[in-house]
Structure formats: C-alpha cells, structure tokens
PDB file of N, CA and C in Angstrom:
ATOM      1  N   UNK A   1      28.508 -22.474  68.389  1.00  0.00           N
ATOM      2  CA  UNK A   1      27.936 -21.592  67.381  1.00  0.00           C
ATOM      3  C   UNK A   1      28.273 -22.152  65.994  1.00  0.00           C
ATOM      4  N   UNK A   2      27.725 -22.425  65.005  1.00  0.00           N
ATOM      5  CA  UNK A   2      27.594 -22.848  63.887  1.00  0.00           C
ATOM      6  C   UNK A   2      28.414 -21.881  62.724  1.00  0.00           C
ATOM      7  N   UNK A   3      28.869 -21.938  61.678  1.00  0.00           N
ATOM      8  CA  UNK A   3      29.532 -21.600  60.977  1.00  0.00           C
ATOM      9  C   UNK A   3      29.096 -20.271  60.791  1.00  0.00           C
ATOM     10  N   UNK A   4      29.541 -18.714  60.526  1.00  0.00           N
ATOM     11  CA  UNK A   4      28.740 -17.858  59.789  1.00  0.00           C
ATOM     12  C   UNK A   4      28.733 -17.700  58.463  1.00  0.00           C
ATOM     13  N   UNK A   5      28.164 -17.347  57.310  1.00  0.00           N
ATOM     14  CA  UNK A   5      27.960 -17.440  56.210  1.00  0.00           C
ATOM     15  C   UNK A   5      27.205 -16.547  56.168  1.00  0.00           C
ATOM     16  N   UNK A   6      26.900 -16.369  54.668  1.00  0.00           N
ATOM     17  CA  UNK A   6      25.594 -14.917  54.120  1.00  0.00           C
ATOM     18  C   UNK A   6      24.154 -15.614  54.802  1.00  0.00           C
ATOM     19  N   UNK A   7      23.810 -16.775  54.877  1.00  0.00           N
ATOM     20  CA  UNK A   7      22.578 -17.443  55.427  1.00  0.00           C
ATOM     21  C   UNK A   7      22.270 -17.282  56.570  1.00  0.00           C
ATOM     22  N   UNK A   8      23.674 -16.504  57.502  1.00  0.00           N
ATOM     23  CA  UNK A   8      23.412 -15.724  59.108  1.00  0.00           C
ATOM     24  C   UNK A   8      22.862 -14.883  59.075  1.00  0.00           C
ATOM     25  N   UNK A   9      22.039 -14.372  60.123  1.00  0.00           N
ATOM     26  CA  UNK A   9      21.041 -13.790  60.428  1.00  0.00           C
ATOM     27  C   UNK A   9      22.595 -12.064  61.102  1.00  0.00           C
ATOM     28  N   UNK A  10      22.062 -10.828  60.604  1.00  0.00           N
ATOM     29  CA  UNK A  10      22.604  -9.955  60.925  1.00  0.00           C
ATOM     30  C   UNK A  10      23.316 -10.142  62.222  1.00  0.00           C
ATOM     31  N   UNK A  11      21.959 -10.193  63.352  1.00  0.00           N
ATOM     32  CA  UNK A  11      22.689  -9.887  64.546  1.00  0.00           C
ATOM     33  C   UNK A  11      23.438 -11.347  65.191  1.00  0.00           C
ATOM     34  N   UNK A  12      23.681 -12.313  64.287  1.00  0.00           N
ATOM     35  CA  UNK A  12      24.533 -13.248  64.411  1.00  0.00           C
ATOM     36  C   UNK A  12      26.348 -12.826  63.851  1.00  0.00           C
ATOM     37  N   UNK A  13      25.763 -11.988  62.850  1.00  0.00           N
ATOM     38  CA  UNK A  13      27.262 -11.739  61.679  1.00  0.00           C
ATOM     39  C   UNK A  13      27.505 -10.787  63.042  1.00  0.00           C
ATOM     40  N   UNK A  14      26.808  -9.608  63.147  1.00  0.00           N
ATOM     41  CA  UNK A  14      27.361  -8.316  64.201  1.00  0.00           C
ATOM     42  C   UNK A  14      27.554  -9.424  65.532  1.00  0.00           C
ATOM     43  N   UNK A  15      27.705 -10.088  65.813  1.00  0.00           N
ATOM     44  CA  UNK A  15      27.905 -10.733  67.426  1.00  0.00           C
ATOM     45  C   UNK A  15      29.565 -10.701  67.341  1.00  0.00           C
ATOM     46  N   UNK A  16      29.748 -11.241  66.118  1.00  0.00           N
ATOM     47  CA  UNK A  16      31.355 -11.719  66.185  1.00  0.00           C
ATOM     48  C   UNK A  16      31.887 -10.578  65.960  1.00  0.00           C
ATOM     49  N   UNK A  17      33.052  -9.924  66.440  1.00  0.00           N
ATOM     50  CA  UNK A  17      33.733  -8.959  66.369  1.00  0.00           C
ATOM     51  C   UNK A  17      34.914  -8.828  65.481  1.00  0.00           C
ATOM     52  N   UNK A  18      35.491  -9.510  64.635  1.00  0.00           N
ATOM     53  CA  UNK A  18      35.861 -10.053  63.727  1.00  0.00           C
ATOM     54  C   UNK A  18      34.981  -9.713  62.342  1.00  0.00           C
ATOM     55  N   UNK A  19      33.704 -10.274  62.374  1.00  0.00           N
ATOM     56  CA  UNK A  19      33.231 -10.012  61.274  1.00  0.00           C
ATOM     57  C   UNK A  19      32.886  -8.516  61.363  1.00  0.00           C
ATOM     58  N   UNK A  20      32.400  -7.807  62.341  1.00  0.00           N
ATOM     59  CA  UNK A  20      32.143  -6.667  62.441  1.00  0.00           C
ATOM     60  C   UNK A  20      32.923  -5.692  62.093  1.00  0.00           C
ATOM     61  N   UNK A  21      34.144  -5.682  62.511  1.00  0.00           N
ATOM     62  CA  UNK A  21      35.303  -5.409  62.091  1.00  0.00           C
ATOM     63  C   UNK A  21      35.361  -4.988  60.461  1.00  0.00           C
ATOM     64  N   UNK A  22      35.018  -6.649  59.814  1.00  0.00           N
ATOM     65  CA  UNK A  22      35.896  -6.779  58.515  1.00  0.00           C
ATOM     66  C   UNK A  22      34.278  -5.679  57.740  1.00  0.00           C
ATOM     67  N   UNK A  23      33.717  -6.043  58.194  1.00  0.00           N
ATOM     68  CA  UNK A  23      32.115  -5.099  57.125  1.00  0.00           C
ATOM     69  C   UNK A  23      32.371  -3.780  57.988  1.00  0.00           C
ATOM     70  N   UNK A  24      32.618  -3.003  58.744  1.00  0.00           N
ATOM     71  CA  UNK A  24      33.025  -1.747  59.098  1.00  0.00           C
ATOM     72  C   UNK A  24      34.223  -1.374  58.027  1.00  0.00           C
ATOM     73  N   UNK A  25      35.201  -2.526  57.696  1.00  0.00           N
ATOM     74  CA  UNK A  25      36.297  -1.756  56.876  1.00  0.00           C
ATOM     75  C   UNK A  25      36.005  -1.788  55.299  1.00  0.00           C
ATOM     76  N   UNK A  26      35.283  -2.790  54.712  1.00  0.00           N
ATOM     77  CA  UNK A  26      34.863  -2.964  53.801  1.00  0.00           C
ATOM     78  C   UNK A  26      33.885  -1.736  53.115  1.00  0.00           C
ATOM     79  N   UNK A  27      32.898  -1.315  54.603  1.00  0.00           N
ATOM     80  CA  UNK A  27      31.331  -0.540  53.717  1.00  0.00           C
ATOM     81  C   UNK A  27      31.479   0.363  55.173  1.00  0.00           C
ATOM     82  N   UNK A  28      32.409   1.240  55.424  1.00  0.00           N
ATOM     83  CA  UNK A  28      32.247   2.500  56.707  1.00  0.00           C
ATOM     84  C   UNK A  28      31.318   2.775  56.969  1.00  0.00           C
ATOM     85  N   UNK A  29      30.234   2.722  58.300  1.00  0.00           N
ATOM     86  CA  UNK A  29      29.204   2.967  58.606  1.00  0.00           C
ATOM     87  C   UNK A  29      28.156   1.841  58.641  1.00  0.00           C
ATOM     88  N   UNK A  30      28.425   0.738  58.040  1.00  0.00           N
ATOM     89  CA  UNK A  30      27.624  -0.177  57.545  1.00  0.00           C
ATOM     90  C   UNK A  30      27.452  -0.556  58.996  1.00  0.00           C
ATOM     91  N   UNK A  31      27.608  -0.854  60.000  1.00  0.00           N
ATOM     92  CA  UNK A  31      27.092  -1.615  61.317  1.00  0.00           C
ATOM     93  C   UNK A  31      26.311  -0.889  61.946  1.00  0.00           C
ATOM     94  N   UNK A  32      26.102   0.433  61.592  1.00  0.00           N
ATOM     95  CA  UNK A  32      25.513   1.675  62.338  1.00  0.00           C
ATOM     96  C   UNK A  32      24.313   2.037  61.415  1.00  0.00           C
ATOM     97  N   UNK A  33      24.416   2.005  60.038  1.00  0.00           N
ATOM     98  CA  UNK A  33      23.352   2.118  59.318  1.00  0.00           C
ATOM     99  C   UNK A  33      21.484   1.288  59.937  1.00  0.00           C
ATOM    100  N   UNK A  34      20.731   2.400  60.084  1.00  0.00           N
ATOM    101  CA  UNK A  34      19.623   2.374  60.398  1.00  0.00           C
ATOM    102  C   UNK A  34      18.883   0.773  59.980  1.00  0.00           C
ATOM    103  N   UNK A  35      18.776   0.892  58.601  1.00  0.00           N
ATOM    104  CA  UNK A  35      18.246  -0.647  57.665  1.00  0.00           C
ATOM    105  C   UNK A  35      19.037  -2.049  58.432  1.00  0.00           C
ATOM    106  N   UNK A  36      20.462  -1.623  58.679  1.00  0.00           N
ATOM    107  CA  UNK A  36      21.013  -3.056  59.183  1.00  0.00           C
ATOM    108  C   UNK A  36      20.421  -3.127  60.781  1.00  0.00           C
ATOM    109  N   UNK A  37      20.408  -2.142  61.593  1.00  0.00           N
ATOM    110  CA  UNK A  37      19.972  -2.497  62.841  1.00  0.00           C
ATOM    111  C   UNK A  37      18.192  -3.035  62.465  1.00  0.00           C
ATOM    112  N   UNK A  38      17.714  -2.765  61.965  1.00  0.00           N
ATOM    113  CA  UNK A  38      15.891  -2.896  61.664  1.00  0.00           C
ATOM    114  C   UNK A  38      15.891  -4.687  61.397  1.00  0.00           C
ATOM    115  N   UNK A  39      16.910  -5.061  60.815  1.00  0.00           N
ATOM    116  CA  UNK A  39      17.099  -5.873  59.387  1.00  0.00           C
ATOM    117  C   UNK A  39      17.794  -7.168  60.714  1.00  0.00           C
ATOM    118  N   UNK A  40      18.210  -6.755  62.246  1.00  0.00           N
ATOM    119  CA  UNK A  40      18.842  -8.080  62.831  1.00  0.00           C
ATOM    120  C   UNK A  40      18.367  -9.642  62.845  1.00  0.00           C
ATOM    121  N   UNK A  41      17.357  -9.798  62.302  1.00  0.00           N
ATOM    122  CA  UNK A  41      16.947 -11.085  62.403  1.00  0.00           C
ATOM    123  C   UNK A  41      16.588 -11.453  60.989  1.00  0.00           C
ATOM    124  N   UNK A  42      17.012 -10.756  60.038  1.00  0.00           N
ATOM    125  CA  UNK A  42      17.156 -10.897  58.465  1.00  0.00           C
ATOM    126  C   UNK A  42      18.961 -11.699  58.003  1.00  0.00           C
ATOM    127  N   UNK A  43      18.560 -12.626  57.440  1.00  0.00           N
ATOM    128  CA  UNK A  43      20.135 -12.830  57.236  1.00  0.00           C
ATOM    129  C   UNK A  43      20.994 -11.863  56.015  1.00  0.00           C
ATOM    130  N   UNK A  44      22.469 -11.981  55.899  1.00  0.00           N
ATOM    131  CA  UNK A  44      22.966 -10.891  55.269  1.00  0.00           C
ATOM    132  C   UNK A  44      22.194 -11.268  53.814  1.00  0.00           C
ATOM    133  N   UNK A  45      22.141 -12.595  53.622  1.00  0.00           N
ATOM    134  CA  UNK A  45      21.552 -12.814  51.796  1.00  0.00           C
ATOM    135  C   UNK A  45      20.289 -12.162  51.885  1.00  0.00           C
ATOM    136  N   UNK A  46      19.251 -11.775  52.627  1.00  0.00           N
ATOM    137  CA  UNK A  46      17.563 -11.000  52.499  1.00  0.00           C
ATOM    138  C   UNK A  46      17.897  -9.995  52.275  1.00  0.00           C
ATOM    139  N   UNK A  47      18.876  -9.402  52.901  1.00  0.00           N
ATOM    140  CA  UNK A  47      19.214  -7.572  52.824  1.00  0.00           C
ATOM    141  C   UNK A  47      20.196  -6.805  51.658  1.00  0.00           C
ATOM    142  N   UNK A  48      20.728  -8.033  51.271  1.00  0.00           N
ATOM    143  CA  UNK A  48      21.946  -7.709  49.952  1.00  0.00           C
ATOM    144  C   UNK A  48      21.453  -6.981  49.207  1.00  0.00           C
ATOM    145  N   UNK A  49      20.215  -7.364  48.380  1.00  0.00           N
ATOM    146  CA  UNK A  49      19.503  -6.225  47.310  1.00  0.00           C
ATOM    147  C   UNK A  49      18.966  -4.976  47.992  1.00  0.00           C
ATOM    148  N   UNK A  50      18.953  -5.236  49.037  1.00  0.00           N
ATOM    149  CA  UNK A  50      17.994  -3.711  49.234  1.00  0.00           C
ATOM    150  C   UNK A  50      19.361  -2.973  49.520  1.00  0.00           C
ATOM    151  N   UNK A  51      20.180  -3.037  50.091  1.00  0.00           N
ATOM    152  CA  UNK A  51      21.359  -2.550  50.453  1.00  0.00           C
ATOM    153  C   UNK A  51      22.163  -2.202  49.246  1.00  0.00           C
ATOM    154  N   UNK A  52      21.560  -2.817  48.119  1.00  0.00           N
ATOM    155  CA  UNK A  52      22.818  -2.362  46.724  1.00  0.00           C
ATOM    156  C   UNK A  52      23.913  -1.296  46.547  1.00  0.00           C
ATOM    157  N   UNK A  53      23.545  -0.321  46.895  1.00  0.00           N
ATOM    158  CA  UNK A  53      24.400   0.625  46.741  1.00  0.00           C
ATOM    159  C   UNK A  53      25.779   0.777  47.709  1.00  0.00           C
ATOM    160  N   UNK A  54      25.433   0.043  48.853  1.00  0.00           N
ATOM    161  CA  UNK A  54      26.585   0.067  49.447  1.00  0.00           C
ATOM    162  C   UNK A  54      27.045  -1.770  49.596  1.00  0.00           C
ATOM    163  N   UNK A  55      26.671  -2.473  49.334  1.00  0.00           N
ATOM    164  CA  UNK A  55      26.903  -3.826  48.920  1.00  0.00           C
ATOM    165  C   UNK A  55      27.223  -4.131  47.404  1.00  0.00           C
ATOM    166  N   UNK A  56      28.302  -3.453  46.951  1.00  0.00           N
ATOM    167  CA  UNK A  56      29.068  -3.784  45.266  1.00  0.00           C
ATOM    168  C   UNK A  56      29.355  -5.799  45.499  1.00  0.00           C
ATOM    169  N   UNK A  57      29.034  -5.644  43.920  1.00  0.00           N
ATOM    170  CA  UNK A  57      29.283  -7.254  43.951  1.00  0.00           C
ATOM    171  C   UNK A  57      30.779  -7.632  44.593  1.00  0.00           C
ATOM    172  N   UNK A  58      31.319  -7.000  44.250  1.00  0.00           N
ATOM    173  CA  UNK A  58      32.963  -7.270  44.819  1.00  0.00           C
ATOM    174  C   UNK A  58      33.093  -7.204  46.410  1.00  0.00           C
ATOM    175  N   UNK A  59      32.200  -6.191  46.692  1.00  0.00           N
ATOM    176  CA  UNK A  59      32.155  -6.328  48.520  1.00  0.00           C
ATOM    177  C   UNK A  59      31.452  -7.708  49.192  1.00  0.00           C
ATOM    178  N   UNK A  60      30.243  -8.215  48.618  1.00  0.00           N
ATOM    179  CA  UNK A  60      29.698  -9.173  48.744  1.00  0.00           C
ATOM    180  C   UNK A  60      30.690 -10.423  48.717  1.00  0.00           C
ATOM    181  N   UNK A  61      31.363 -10.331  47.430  1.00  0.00           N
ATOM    182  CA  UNK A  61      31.826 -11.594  47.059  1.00  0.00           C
ATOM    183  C   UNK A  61      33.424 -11.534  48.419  1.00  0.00           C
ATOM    184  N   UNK A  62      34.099 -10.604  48.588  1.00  0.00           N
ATOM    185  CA  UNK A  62      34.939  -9.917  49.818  1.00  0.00           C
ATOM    186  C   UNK A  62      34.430 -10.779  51.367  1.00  0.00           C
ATOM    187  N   UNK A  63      33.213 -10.522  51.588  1.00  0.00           N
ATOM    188  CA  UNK A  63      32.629 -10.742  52.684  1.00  0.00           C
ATOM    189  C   UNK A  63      32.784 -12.390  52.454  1.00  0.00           C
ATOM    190  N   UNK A  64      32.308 -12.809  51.650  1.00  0.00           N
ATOM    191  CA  UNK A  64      32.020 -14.245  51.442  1.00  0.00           C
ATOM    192  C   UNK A  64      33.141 -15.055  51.816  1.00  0.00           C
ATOM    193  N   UNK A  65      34.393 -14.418  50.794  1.00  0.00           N
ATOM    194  CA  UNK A  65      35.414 -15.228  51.177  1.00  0.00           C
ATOM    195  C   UNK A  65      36.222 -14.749  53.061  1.00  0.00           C
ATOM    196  N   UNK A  66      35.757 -13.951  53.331  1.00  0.00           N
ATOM    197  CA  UNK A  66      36.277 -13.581  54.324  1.00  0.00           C
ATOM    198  C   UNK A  66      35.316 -14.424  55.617  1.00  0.00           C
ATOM    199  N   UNK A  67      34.287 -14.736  55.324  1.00  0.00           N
ATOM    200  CA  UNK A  67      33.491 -15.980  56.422  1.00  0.00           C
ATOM    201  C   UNK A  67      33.904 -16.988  55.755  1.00  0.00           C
ATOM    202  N   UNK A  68      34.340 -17.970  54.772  1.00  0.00           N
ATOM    203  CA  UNK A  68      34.656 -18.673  54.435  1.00  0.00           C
ATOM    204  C   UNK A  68      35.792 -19.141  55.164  1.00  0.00           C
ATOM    205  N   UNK A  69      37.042 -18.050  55.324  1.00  0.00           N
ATOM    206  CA  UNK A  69      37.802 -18.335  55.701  1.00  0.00           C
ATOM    207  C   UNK A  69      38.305 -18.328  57.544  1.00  0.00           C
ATOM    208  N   UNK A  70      37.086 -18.025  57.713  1.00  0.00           N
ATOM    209  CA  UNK A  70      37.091 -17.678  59.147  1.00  0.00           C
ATOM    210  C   UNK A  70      36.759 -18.982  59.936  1.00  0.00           C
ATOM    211  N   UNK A  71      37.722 -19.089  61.048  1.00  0.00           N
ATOM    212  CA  UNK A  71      37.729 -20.006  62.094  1.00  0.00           C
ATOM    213  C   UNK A  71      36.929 -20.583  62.752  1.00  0.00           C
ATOM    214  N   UNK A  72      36.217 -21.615  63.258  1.00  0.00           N
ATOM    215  CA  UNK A  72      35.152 -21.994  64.065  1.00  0.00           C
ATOM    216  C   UNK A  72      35.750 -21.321  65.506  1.00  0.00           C
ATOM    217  N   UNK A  73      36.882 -21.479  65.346  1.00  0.00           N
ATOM    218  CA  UNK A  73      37.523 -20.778  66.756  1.00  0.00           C
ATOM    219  C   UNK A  73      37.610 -19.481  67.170  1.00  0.00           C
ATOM    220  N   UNK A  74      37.500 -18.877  66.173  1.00  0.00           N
ATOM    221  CA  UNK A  74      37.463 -16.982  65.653  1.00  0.00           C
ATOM    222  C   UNK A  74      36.212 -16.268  66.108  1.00  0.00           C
ATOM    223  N   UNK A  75      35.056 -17.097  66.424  1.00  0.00           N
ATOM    224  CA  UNK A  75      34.195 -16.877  66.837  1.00  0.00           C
ATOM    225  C   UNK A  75      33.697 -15.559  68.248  1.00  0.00           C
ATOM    226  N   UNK A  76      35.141 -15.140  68.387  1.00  0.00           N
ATOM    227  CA  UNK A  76      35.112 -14.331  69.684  1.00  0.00           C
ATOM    228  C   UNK A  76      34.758 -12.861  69.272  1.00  0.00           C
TER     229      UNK A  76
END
C-alpha cells in the first residue's frame, strides 16, 4: 500500500485504523458523517472545502503532519 497523504482517496484514509482513529479524535463524528461516507472515492484534498466547518486550518494542517509521520508499517 502506498504512502497515505491528503491525495488518498477517503476510503483509503478510513481503511487504516490508525488514521481513523486520529480524524475521530481530531473532528468527533467525522468518520460517520453522511458527506464523508458519499465522498469514499474522493480524496481528503476534494472534500476539505466543502467540509470547512469541521476541517479548521489547524485540523487539516494536524492531519497532515500526522500522515506524514506515519509508518509504511502502521498501515494496519
């Protein structure tokens, strides 16, 4: 599996449980929200603006470094 980044496609970011995790603690509800299930084959960068209100620049930029720093091995 290839690196994840904002250029992943939703139901790539929701696969890993890890990332799911970290955007459940970040934006509560956010994995369950209606738009993100519609939105799985949209990557997280297509959905950022429409999502604004619960995507603050600081959560975005949060997420970023938090796939950044994530493992090729973490992948589970």
């Amino acid at each position: 599996m290839a690196k994840l980044t904002i250029e992943s496609t939703i139901k790539e970011l929701l696969a890993n449980e890890q990332v799911k995790d970290k955007l459940e603690e970040l934006v509560p509800g956010l994995t369950k929200n209606p738009l993100v299930a519609l939105a799985k084959n949209k990557t997280l960068k297509e959905i950022m603006d429409k999502l604004d209100d619960l995507l603050t620049d600081d959560v975005i930029d949060q997420i970023i470094d938090f796939l950044k720093d994530l493992k090729d091995d973490d992948k589970k």
